[in-house]
C-alpha atoms as a PDB file:
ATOM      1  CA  UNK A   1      91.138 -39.693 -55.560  1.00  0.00           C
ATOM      2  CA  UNK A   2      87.291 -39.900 -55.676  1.00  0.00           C
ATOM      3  CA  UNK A   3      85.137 -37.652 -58.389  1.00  0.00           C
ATOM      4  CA  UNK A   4      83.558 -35.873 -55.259  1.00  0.00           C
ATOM      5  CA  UNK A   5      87.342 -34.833 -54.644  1.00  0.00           C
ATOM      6  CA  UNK A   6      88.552 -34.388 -57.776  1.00  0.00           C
ATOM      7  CA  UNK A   7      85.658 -31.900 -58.683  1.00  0.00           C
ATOM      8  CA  UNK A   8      86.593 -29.773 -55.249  1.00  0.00           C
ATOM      9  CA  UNK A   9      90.431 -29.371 -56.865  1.00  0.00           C
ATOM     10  CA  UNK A  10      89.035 -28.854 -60.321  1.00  0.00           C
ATOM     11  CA  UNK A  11      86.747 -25.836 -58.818  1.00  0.00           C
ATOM     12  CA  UNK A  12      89.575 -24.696 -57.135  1.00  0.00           C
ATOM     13  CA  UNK A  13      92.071 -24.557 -59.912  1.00  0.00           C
ATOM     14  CA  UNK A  14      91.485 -21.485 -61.505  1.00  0.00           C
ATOM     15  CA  UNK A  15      93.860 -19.293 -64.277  1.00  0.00           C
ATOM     16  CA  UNK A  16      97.357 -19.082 -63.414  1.00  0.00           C
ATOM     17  CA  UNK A  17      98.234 -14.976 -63.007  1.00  0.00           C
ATOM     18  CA  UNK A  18     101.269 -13.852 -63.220  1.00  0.00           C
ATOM     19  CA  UNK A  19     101.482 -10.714 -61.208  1.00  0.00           C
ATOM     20  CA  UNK A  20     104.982  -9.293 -61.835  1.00  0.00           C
ATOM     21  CA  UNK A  21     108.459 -10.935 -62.766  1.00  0.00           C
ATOM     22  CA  UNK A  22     111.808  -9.470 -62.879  1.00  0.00           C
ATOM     23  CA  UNK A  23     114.881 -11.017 -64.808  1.00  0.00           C
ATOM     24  CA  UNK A  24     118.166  -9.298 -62.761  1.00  0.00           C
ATOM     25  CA  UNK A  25     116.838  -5.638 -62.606  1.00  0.00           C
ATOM     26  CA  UNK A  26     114.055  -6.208 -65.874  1.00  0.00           C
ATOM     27  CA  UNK A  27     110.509  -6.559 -65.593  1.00  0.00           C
ATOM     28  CA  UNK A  28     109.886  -9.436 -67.788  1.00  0.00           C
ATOM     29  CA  UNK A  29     105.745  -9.564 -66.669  1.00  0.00           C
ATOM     30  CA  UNK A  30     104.367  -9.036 -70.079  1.00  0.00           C
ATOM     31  CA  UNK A  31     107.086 -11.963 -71.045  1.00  0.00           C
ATOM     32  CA  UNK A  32     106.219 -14.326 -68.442  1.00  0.00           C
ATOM     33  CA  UNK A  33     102.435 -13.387 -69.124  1.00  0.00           C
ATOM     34  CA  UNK A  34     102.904 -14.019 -73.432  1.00  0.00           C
ATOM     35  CA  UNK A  35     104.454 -17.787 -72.206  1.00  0.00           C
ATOM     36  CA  UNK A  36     101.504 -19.085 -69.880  1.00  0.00           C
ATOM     37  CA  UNK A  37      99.954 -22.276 -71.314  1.00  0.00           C
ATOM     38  CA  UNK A  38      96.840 -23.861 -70.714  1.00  0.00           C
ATOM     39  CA  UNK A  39      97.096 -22.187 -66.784  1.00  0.00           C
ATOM     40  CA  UNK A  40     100.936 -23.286 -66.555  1.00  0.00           C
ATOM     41  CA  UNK A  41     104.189 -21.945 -67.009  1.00  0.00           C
ATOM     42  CA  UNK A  42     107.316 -24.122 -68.616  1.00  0.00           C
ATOM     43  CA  UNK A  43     110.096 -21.432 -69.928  1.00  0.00           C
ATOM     44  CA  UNK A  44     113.260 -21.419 -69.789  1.00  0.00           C
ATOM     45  CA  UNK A  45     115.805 -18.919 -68.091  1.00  0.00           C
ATOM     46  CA  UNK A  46     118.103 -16.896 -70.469  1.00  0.00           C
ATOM     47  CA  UNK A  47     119.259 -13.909 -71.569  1.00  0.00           C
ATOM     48  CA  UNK A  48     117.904 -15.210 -75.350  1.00  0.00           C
ATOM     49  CA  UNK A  49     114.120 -15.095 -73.480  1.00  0.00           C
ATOM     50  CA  UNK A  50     114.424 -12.229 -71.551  1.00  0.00           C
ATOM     51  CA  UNK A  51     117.787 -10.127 -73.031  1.00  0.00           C
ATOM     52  CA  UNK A  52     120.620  -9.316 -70.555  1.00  0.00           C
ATOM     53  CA  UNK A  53     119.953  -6.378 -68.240  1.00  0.00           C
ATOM     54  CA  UNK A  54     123.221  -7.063 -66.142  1.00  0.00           C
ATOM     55  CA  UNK A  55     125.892  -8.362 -68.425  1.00  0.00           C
ATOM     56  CA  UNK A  56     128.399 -11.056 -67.250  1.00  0.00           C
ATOM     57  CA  UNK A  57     126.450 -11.596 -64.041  1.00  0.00           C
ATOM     58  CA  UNK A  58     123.897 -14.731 -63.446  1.00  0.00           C
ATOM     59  CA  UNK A  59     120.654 -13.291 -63.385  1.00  0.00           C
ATOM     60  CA  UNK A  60     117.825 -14.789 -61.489  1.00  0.00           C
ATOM     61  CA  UNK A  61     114.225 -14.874 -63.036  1.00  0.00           C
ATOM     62  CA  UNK A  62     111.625 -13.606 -59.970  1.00  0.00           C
ATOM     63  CA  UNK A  63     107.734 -14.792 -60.528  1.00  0.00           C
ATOM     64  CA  UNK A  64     105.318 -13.749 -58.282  1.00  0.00           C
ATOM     65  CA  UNK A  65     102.053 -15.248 -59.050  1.00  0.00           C
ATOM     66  CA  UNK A  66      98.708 -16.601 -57.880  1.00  0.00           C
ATOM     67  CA  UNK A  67      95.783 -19.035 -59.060  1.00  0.00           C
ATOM     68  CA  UNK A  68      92.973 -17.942 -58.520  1.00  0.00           C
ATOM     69  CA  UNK A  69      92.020 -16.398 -54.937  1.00  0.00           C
ATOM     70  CA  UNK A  70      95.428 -17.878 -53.560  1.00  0.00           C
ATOM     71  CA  UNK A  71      98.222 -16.481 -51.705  1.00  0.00           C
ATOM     72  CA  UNK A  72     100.777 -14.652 -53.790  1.00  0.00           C
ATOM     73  CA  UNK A  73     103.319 -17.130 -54.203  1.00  0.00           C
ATOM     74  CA  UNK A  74     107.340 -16.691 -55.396  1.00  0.00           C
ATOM     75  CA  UNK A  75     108.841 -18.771 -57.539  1.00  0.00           C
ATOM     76  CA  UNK A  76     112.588 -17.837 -58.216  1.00  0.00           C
ATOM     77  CA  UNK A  77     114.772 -19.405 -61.321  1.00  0.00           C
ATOM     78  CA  UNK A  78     118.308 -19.315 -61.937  1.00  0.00           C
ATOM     79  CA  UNK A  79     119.802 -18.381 -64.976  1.00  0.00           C
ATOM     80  CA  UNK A  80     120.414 -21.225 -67.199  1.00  0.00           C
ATOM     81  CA  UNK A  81     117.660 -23.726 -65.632  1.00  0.00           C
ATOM     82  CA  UNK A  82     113.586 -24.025 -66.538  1.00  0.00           C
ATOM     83  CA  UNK A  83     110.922 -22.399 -64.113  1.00  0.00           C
ATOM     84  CA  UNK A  84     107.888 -24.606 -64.083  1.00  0.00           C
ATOM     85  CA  UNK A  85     104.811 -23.344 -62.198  1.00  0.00           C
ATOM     86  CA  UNK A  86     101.613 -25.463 -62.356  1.00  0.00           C
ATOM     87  CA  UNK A  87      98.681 -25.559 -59.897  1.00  0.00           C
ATOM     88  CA  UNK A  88      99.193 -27.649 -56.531  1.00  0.00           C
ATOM     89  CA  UNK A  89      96.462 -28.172 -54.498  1.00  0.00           C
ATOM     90  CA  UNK A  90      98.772 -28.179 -51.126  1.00  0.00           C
ATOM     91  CA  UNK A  91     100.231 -24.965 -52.594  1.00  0.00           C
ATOM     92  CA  UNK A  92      97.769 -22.933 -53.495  1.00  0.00           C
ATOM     93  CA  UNK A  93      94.925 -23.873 -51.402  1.00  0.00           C
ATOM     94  CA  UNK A  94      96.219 -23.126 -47.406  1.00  0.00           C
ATOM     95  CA  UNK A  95      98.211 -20.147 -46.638  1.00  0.00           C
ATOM     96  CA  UNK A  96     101.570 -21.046 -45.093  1.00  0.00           C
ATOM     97  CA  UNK A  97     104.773 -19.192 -44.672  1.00  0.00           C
ATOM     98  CA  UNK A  98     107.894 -20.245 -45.809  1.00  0.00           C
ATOM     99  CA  UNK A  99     110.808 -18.254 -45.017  1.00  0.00           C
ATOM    100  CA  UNK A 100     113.400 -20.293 -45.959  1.00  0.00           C
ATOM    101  CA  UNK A 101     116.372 -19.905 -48.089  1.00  0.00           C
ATOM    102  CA  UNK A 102     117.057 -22.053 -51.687  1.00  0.00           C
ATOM    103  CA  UNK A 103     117.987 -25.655 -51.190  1.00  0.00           C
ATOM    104  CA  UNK A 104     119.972 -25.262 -54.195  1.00  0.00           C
ATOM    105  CA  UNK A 105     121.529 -22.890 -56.203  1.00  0.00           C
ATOM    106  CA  UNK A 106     119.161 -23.240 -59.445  1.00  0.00           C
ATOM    107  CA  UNK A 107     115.580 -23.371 -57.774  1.00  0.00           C
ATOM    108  CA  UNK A 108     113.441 -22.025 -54.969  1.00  0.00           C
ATOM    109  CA  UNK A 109     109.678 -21.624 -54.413  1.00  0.00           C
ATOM    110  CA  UNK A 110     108.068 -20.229 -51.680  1.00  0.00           C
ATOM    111  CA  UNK A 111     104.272 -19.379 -50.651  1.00  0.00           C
ATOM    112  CA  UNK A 112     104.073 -15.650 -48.734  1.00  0.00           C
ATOM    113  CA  UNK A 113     102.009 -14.909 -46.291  1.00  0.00           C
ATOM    114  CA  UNK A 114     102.473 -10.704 -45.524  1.00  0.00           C
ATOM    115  CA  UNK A 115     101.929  -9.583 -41.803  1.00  0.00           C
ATOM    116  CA  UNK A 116      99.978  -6.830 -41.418  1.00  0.00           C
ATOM    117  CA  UNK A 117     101.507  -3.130 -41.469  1.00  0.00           C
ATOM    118  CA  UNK A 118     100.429   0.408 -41.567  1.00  0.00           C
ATOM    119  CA  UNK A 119     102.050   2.079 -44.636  1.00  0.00           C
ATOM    120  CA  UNK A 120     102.177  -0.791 -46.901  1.00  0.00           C
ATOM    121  CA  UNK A 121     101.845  -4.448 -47.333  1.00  0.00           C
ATOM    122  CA  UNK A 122     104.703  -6.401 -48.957  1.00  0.00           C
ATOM    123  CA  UNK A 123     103.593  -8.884 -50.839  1.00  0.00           C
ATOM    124  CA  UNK A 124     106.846 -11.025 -51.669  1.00  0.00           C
ATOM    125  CA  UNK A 125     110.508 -10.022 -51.792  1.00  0.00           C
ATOM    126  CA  UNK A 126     113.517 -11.597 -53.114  1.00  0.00           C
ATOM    127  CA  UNK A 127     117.473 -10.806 -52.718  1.00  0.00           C
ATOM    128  CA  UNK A 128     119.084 -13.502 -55.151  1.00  0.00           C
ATOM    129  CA  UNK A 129     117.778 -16.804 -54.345  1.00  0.00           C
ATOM    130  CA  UNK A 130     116.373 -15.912 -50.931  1.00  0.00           C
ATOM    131  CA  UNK A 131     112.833 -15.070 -49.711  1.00  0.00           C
ATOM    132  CA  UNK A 132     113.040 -12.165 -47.933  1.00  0.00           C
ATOM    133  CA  UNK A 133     109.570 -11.102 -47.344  1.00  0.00           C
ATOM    134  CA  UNK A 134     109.464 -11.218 -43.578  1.00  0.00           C
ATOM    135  CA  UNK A 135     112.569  -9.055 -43.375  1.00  0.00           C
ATOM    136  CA  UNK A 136     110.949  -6.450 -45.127  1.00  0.00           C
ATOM    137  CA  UNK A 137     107.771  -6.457 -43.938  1.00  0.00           C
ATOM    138  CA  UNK A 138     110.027  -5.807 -40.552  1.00  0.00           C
ATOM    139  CA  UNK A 139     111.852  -2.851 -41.652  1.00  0.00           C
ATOM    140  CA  UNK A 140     108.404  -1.304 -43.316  1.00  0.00           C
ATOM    141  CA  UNK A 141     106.549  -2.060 -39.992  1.00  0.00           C
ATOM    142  CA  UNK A 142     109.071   0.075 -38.418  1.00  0.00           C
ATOM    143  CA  UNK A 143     108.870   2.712 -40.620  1.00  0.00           C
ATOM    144  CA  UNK A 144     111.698   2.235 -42.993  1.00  0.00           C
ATOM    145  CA  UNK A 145     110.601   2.779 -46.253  1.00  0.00           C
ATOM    146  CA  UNK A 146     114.257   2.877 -47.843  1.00  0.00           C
ATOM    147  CA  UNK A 147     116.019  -0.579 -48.354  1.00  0.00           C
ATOM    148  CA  UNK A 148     119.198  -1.390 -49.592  1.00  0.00           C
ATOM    149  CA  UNK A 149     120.042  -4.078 -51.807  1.00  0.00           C
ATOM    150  CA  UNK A 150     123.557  -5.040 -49.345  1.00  0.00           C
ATOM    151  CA  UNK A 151     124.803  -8.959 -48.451  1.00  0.00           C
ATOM    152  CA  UNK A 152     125.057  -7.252 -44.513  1.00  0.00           C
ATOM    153  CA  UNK A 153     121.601  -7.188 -44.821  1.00  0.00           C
ATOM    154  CA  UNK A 154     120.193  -9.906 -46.315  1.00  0.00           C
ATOM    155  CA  UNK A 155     122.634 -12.375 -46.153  1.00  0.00           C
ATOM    156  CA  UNK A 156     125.356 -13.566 -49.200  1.00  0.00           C
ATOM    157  CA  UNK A 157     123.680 -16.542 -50.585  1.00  0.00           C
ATOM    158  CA  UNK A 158     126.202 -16.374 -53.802  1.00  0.00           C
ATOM    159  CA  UNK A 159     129.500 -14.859 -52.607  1.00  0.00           C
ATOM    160  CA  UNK A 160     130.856 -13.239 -55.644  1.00  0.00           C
ATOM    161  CA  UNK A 161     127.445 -13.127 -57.817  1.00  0.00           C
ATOM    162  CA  UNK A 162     126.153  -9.742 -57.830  1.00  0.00           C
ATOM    163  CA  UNK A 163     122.307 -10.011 -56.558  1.00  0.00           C
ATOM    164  CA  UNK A 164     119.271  -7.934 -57.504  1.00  0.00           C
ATOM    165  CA  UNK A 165     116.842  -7.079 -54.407  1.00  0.00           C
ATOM    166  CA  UNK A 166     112.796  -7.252 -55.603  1.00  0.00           C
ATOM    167  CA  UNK A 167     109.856  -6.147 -54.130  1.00  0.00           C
ATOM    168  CA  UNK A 168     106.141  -6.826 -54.753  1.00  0.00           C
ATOM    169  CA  UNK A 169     104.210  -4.945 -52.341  1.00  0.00           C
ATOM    170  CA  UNK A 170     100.765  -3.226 -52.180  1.00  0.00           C
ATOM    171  CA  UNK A 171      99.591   0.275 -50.913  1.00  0.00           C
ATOM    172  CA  UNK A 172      97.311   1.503 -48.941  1.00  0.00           C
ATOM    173  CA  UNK A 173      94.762   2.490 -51.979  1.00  0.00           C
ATOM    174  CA  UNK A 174      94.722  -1.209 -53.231  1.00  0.00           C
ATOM    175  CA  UNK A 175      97.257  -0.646 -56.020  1.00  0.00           C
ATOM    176  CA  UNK A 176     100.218  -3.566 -56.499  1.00  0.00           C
ATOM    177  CA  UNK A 177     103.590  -2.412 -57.365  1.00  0.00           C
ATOM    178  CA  UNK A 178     106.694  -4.064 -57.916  1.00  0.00           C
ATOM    179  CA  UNK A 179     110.065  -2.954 -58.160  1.00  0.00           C
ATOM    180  CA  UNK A 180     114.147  -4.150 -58.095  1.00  0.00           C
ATOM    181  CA  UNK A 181     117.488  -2.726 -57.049  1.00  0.00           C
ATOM    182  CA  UNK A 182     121.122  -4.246 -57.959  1.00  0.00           C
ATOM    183  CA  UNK A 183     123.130  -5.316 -54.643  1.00  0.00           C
ATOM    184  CA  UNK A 184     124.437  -1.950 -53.670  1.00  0.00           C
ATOM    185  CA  UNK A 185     121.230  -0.101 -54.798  1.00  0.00           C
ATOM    186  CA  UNK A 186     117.820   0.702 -53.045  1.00  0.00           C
ATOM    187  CA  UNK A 187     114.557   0.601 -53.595  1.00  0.00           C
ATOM    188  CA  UNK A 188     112.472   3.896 -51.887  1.00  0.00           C
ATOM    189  CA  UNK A 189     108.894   2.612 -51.062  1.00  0.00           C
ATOM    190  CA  UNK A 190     108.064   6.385 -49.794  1.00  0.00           C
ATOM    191  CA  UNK A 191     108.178   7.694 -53.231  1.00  0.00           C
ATOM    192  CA  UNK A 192     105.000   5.670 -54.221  1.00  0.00           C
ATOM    193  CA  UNK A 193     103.184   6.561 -51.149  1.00  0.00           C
ATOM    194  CA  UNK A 194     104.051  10.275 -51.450  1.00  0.00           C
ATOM    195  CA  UNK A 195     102.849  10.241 -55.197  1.00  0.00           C
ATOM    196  CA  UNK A 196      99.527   8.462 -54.482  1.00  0.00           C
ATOM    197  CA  UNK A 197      99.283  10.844 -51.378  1.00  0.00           C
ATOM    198  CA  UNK A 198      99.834  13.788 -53.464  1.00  0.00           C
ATOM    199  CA  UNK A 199      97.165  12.743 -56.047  1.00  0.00           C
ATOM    200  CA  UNK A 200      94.611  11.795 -53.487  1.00  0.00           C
ATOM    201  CA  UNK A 201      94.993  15.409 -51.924  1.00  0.00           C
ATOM    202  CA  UNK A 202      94.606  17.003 -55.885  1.00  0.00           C
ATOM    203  CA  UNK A 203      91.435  14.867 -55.938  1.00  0.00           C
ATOM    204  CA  UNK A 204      89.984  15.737 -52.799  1.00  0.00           C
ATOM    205  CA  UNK A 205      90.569  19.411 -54.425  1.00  0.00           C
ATOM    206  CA  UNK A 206      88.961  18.789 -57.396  1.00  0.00           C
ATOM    207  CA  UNK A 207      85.879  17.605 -55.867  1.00  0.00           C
ATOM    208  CA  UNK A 208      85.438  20.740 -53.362  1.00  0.00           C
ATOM    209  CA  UNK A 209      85.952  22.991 -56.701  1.00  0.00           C
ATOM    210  CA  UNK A 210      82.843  20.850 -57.894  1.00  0.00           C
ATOM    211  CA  UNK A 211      80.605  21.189 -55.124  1.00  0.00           C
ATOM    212  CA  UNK A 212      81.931  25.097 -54.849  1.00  0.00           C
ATOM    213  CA  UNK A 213      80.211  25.519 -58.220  1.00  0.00           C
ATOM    214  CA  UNK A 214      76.922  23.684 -57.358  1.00  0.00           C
END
């Protein structure tokens, strides 16, 4: 690699932020955050990191994260193995979409790329080990703003292991939210559009009541 190259990946390698995480049902971000070193992340998956949210189930340990002005990528963990996450110049530099499920049961990584949609933008979305981002997107392009966590749905990756569904996804005011469901559960994406509607209308209200008294 020449120094005119090396300088370009250098510029481009900027702090690792971790967006949101979820151990099982959990958010772990302020976890994850507390064990990023030096723009990196090495920690191990375990109920002694994180606690157990979901006892006698395998958990899975959801990152969604970005360097610098890159995608949103996912990074998902089993229980019991490490999560590493370290810039990668292929990674983090192109936008790309891969849709595809874990090539193992421990690991999977996978950059997201959202489509587009009127009420809401999903982000990244996991349902065990699989990237289900696309699938979502789908059902919140057509209006569905209720999903269910179910194997019918998304597939049975781990027949027997009770999956969590997570979703990071971003409304229409800019803010990112995350949230999980336990296979069988749901997550309702129109209760955080109805709240932010509802305050944007109390706004609006406040400022005629300002201009009233001018």
């Amino acid at each position: 690699i020449n120094a005119e190259y090396m300088g370009i990946l250098l510029d481009q390698m900027e702090s690792l932020m971790i967006v949101s995480a979820f151990y099982g049902p959990k958010d772990v971000t302020t976890i994850v955050q507390g064990n990023v070193v030096n723009n990196s992340l090495a920690l191990h998956v375990s109920n002694s990191v994180f606690g157990d949210p979901h006892p006698k189930v395998v958990k899975f340990l959801v990152v969604f994260y970005r360097f610098g002005a890159s995608k949103i990528c996912t990074e998902v963990c089993r229980e019991g193995t490490t999560m590493t996450i370290f810039f990668c110049p292929a990674l983090h530099s192109f936008s790309f979409v891969n849709p595809a499920p874990a090539s193992g049961p421990s690991m999977f990584a996978a950059q997201i790329t959202s489509p587009p949609v009127p009420a809401t933008s999903i982000l990244g979305a996991t349902y065990g080990p699989l990237d289900v981002s696309l699938k979502i997107a789908h059902f919140v392009h057509s209006g569905n703003l209720t999903i269910h966590a179910k194997n019918e749905i998304f597939g049975d990756a781990f027949p027997g292991i009770c999956k969590c569904l997570v979703i990071l996804y971003q409304l229409p005011s800019g803010v990112v939210k995350s949230a999980a469901a336990i296979e069988g559960g749901s997550i309702n994406l129109y209760q955080s559009l109805h709240f932010l509607t509802e305050l944007s209308k109390l706004e609006k209200k406040k400022k005629k009541k300002k201009k009233k008294k001018y």
